[in-house]
PDB file of N, CA and C in Angstrom:
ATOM      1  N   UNK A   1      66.319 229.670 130.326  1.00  0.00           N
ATOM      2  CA  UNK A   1      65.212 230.472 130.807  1.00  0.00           C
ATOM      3  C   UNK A   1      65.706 231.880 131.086  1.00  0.00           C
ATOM      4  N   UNK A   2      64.492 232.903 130.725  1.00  0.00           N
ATOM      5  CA  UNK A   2      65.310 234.306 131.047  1.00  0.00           C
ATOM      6  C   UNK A   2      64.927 234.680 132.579  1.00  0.00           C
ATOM      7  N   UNK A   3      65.875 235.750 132.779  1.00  0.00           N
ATOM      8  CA  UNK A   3      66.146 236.112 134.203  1.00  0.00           C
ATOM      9  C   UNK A   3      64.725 236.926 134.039  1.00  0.00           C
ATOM     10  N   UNK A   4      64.049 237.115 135.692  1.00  0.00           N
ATOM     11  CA  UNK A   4      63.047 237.774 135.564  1.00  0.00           C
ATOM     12  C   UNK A   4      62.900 238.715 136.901  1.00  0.00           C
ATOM     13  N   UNK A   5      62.441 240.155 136.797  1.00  0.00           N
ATOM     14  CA  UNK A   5      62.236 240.921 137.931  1.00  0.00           C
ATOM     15  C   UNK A   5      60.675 241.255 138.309  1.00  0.00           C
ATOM     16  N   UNK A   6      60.423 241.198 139.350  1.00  0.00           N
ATOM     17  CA  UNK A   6      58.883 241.490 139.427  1.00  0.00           C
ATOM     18  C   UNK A   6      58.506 242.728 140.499  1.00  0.00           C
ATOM     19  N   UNK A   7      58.390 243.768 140.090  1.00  0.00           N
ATOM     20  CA  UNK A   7      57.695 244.964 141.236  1.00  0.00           C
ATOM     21  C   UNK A   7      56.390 243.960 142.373  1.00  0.00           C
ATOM     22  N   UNK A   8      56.788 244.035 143.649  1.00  0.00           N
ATOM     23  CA  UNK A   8      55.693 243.881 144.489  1.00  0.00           C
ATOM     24  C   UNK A   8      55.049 244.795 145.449  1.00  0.00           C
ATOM     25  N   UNK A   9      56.249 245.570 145.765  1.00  0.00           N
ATOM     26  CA  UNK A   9      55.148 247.200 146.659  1.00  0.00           C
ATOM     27  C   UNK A   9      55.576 247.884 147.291  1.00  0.00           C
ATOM     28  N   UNK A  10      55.672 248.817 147.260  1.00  0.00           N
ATOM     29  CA  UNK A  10      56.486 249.905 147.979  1.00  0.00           C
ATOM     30  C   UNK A  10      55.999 250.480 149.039  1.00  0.00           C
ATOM     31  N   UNK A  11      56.518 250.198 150.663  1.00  0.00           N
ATOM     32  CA  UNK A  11      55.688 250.887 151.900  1.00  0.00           C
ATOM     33  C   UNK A  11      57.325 251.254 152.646  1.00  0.00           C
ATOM     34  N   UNK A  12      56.605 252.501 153.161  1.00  0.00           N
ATOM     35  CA  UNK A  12      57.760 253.147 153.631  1.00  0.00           C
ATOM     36  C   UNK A  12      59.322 253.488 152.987  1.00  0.00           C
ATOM     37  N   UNK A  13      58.652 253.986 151.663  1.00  0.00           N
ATOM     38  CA  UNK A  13      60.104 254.781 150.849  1.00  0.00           C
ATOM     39  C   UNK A  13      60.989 253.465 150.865  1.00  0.00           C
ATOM     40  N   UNK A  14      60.125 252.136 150.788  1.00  0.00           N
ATOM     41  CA  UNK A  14      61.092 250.721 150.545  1.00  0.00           C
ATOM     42  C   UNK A  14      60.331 250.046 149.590  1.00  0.00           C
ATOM     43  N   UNK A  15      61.180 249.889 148.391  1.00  0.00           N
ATOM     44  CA  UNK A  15      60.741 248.958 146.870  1.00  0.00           C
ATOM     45  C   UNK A  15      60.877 247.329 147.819  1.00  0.00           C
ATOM     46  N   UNK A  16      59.993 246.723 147.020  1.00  0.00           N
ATOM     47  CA  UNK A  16      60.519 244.837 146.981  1.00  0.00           C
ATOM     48  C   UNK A  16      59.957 244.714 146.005  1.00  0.00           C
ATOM     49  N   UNK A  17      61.157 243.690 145.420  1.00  0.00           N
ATOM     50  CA  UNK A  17      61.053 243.015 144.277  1.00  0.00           C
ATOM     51  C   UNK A  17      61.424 241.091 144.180  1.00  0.00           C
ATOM     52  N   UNK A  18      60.717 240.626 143.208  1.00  0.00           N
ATOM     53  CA  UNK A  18      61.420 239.431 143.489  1.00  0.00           C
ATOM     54  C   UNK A  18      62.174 239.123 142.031  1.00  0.00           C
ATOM     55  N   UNK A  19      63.157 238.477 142.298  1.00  0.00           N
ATOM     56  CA  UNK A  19      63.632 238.259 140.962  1.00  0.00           C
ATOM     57  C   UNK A  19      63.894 236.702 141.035  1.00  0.00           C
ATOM     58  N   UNK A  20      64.210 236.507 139.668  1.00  0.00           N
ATOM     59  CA  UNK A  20      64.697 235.028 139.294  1.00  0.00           C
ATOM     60  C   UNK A  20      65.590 234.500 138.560  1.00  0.00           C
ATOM     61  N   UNK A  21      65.928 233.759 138.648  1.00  0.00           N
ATOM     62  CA  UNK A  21      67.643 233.466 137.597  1.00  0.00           C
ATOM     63  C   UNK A  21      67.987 234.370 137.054  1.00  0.00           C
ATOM     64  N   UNK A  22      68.482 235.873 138.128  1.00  0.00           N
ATOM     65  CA  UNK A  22      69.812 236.762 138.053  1.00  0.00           C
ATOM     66  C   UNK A  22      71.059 235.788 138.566  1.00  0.00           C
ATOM     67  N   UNK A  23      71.934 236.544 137.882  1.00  0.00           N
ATOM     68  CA  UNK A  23      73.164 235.879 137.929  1.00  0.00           C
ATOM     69  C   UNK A  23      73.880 236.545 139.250  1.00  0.00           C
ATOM     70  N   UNK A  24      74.850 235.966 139.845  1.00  0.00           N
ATOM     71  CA  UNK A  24      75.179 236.928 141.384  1.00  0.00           C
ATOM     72  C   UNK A  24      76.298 238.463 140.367  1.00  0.00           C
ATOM     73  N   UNK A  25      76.044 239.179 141.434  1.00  0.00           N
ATOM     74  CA  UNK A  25      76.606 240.224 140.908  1.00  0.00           C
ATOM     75  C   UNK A  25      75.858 241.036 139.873  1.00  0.00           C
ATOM     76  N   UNK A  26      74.443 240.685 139.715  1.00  0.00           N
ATOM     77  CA  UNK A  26      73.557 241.407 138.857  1.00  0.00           C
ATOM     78  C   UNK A  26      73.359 242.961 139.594  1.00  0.00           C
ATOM     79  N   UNK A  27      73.181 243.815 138.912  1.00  0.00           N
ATOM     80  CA  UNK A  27      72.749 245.370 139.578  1.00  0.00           C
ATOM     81  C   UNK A  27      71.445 245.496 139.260  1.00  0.00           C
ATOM     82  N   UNK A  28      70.435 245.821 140.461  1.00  0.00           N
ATOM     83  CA  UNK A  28      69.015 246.218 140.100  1.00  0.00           C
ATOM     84  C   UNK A  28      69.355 247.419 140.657  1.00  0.00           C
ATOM     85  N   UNK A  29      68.418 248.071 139.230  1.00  0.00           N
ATOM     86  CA  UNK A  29      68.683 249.966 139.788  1.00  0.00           C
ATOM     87  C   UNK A  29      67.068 250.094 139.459  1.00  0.00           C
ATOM     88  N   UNK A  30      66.603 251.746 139.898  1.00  0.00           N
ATOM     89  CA  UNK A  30      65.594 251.759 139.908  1.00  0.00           C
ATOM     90  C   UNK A  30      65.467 253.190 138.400  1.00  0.00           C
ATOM     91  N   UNK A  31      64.746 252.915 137.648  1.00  0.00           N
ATOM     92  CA  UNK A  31      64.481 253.898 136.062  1.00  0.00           C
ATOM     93  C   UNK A  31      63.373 254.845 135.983  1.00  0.00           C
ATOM     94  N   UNK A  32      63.881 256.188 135.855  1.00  0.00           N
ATOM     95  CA  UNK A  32      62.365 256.788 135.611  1.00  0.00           C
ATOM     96  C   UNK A  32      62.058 256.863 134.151  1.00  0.00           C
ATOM     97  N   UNK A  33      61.104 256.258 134.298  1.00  0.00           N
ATOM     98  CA  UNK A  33      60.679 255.916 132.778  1.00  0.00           C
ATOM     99  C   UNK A  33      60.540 257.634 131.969  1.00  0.00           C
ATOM    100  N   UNK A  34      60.012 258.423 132.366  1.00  0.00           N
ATOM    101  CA  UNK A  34      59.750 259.550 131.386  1.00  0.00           C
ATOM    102  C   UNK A  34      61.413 259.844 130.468  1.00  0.00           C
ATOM    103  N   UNK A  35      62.290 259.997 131.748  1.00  0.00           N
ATOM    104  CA  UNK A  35      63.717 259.907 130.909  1.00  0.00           C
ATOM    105  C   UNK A  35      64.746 259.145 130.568  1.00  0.00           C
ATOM    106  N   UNK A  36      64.082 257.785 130.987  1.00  0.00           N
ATOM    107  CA  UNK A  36      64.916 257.040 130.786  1.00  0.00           C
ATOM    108  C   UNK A  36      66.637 256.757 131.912  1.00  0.00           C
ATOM    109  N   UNK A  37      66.399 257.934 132.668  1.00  0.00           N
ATOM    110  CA  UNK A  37      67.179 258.148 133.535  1.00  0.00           C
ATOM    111  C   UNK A  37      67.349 256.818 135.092  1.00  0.00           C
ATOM    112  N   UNK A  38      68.731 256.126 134.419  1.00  0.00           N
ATOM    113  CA  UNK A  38      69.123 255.365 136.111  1.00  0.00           C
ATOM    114  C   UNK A  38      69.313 255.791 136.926  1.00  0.00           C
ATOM    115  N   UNK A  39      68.986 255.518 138.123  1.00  0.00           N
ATOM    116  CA  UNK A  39      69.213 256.943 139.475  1.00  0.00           C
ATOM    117  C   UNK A  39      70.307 255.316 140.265  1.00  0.00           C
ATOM    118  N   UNK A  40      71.374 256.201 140.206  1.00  0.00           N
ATOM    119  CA  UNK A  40      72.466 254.861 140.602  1.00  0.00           C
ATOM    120  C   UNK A  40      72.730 254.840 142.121  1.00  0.00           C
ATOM    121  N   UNK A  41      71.896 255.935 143.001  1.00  0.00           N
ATOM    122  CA  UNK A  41      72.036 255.747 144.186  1.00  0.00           C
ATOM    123  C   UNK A  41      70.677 254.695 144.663  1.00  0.00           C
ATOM    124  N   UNK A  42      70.018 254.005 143.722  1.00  0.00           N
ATOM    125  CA  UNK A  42      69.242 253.328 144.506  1.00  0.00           C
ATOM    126  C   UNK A  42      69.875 252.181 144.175  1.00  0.00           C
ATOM    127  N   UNK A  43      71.037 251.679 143.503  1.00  0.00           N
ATOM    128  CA  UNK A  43      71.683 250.282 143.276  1.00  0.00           C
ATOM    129  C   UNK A  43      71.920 249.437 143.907  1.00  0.00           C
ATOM    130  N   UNK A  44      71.599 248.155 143.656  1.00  0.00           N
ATOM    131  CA  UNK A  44      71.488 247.292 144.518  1.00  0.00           C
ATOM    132  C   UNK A  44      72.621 246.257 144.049  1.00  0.00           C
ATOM    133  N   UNK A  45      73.121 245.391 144.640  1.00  0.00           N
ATOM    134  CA  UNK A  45      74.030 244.235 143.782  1.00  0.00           C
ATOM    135  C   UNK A  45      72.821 242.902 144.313  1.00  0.00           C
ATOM    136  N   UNK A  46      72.825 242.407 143.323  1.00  0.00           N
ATOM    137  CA  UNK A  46      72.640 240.621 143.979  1.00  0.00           C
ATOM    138  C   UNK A  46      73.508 239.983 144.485  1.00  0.00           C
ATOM    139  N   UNK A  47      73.500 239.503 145.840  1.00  0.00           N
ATOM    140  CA  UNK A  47      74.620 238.815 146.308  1.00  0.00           C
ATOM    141  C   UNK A  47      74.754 237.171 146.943  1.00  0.00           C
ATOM    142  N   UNK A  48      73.320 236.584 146.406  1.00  0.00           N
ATOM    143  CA  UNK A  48      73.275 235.072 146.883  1.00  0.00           C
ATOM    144  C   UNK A  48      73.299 234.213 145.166  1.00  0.00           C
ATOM    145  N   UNK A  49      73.365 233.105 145.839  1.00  0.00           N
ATOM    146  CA  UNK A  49      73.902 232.538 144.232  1.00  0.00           C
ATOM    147  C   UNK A  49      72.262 231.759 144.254  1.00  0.00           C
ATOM    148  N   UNK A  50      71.108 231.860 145.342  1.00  0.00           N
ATOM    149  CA  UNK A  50      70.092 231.001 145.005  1.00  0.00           C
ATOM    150  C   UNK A  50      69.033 231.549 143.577  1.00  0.00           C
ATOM    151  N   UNK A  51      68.813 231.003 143.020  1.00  0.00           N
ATOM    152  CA  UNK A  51      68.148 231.263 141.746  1.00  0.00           C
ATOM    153  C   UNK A  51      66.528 232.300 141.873  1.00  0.00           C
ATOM    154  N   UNK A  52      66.636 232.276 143.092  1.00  0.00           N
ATOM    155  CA  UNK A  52      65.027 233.036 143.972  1.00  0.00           C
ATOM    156  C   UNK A  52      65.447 233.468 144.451  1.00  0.00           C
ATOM    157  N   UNK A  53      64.664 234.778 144.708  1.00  0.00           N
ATOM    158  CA  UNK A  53      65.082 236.128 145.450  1.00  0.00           C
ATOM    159  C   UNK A  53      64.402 237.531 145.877  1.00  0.00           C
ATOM    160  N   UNK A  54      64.779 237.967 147.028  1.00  0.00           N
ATOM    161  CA  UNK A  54      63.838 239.266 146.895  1.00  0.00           C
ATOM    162  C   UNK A  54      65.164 240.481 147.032  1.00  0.00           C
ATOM    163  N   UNK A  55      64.623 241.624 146.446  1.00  0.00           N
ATOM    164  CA  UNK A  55      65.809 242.655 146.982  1.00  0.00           C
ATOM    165  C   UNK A  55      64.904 244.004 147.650  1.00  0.00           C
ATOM    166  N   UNK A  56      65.227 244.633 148.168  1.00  0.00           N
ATOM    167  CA  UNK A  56      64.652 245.661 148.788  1.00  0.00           C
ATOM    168  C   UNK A  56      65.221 246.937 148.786  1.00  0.00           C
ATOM    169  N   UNK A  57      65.122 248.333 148.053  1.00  0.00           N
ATOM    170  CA  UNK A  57      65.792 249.504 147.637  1.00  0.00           C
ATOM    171  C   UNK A  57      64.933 250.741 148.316  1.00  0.00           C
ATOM    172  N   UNK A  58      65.605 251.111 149.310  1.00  0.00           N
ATOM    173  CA  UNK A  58      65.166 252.333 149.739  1.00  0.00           C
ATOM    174  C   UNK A  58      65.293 253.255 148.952  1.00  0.00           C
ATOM    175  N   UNK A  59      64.272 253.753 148.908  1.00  0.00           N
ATOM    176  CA  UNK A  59      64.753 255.840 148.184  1.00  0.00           C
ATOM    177  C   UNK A  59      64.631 256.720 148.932  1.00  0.00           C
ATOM    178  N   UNK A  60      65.895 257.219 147.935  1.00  0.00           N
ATOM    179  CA  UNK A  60      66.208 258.692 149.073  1.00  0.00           C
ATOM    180  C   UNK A  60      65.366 259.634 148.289  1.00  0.00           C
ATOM    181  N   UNK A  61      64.901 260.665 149.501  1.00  0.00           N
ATOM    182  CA  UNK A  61      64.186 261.476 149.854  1.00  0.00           C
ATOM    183  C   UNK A  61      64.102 262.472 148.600  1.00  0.00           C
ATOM    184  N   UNK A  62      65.028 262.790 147.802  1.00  0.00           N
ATOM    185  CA  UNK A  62      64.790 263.394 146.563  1.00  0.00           C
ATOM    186  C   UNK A  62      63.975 262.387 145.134  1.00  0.00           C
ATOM    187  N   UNK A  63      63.778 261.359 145.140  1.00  0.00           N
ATOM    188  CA  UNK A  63      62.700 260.676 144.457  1.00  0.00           C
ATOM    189  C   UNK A  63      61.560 261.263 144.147  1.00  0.00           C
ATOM    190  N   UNK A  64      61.293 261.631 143.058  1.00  0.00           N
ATOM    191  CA  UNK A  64      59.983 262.278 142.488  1.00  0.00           C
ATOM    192  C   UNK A  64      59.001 261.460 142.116  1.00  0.00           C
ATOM    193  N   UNK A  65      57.276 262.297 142.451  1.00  0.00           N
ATOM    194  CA  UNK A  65      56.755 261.157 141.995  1.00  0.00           C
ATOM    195  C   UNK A  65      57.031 261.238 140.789  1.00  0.00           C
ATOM    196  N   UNK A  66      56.118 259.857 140.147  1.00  0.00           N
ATOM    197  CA  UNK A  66      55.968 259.638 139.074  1.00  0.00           C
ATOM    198  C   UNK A  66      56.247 258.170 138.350  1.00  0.00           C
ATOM    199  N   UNK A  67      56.639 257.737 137.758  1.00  0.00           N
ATOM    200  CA  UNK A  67      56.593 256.338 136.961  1.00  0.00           C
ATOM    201  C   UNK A  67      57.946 255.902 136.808  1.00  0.00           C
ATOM    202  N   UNK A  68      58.270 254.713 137.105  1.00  0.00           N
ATOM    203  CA  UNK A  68      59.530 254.304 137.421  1.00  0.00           C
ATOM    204  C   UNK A  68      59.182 252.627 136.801  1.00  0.00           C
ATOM    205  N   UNK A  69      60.314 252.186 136.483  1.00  0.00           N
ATOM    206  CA  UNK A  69      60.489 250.374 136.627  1.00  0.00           C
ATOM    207  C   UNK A  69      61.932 250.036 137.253  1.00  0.00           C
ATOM    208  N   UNK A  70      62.363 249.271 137.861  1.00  0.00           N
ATOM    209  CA  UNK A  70      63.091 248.939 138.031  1.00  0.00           C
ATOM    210  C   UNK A  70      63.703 247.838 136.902  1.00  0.00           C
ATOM    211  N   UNK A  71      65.594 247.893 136.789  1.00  0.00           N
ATOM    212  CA  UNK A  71      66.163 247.004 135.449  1.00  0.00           C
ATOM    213  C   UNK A  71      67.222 246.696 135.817  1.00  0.00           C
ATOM    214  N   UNK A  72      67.426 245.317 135.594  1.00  0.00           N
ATOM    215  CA  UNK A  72      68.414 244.347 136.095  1.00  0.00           C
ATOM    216  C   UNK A  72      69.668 244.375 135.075  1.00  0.00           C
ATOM    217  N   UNK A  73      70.777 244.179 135.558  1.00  0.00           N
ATOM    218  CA  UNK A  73      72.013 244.567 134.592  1.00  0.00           C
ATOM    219  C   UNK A  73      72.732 243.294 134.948  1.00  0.00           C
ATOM    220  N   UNK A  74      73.053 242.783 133.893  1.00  0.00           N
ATOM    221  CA  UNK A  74      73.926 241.746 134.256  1.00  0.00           C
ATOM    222  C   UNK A  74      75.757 241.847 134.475  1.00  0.00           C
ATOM    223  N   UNK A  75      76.787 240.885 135.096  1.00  0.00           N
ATOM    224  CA  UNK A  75      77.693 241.573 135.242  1.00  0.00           C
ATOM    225  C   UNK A  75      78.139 242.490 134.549  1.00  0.00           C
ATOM    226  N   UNK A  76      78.405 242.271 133.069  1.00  0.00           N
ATOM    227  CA  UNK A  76      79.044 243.031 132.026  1.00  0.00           C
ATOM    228  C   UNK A  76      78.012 244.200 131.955  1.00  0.00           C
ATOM    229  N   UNK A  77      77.296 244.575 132.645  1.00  0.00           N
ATOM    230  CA  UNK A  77      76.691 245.845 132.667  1.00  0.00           C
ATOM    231  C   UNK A  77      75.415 245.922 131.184  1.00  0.00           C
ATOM    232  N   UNK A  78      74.956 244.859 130.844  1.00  0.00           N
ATOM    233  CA  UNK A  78      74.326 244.359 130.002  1.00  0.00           C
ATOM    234  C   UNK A  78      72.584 244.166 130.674  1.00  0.00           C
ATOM    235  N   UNK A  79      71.053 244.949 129.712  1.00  0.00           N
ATOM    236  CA  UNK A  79      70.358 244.195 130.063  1.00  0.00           C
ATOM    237  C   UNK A  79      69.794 243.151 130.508  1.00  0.00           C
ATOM    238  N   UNK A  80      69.486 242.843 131.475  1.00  0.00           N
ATOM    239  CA  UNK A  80      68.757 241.497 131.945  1.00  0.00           C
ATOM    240  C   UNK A  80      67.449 241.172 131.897  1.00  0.00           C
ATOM    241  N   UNK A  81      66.919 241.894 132.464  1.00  0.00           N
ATOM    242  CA  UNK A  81      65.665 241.887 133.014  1.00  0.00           C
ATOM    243  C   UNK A  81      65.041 242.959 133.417  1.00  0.00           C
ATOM    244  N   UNK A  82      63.256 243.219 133.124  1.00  0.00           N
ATOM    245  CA  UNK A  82      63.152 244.852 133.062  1.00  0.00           C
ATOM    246  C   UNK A  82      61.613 244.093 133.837  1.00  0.00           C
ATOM    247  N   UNK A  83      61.100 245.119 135.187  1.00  0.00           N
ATOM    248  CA  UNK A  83      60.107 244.750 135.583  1.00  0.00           C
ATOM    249  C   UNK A  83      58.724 245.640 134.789  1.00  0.00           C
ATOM    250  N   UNK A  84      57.552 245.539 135.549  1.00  0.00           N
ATOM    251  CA  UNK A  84      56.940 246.432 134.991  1.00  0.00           C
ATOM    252  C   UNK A  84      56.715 247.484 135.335  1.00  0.00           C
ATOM    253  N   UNK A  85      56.140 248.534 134.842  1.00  0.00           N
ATOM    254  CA  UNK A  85      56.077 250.533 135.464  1.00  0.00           C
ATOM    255  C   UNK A  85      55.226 250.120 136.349  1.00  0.00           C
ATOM    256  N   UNK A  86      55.715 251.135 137.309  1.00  0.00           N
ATOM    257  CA  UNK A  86      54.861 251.279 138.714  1.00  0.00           C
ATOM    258  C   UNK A  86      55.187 253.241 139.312  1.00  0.00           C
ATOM    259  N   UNK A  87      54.006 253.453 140.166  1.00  0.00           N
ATOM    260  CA  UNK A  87      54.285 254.693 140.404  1.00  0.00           C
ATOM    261  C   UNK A  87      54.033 254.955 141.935  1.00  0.00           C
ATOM    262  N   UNK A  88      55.482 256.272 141.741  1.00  0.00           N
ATOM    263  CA  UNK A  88      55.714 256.496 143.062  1.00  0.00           C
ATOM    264  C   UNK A  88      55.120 258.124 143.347  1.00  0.00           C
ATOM    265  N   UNK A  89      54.549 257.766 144.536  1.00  0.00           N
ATOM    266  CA  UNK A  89      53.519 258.809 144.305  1.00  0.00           C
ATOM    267  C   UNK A  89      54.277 260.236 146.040  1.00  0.00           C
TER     268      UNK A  89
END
């Protein structure tokens, strides 16, 4: 089964997401879609080995709006899992 990330809502300059069969040590970063650009200060590691999960990524204060997804990297720094666009306004 593939690993899966899901955008649920952003209140107070704080993402949650839930994910599912990431592997531990997965990196969720957060993507602005127009450039394709990883912003690696919002990186997160996965750090429980349960197959369910939520992670939670603050952004810092230079975050623009605009359209973002968050994308899961597996150890080897390899796609995993890509949620869907959401915007930060």
């Amino acid at each position: 089964m593939k690993p899966l990330i899901s955008f649920v809502e952003i209140e107070n300059r704080i993402i949650v997401a839930n994910y599912q069969r990431l592997m531990v040590s997965a990196k969720v970063v957060l993507v602005e879609k127009a450039s394709g650009q990883q912003l690696p200060e919002t990186a997160t590691r996965i750090a429980s080995p349960v197959p369910v999960g939520a992670v939670r990524i603050r952004l810092p204060d230079a975050i623009r709006p605009g359209t973002y997804f968050l994308k899961a990297l597996n150890g080897r720094g390899e796609d995993a899992a890509q949620s869907a666009d959401f915007e930060i306004g």
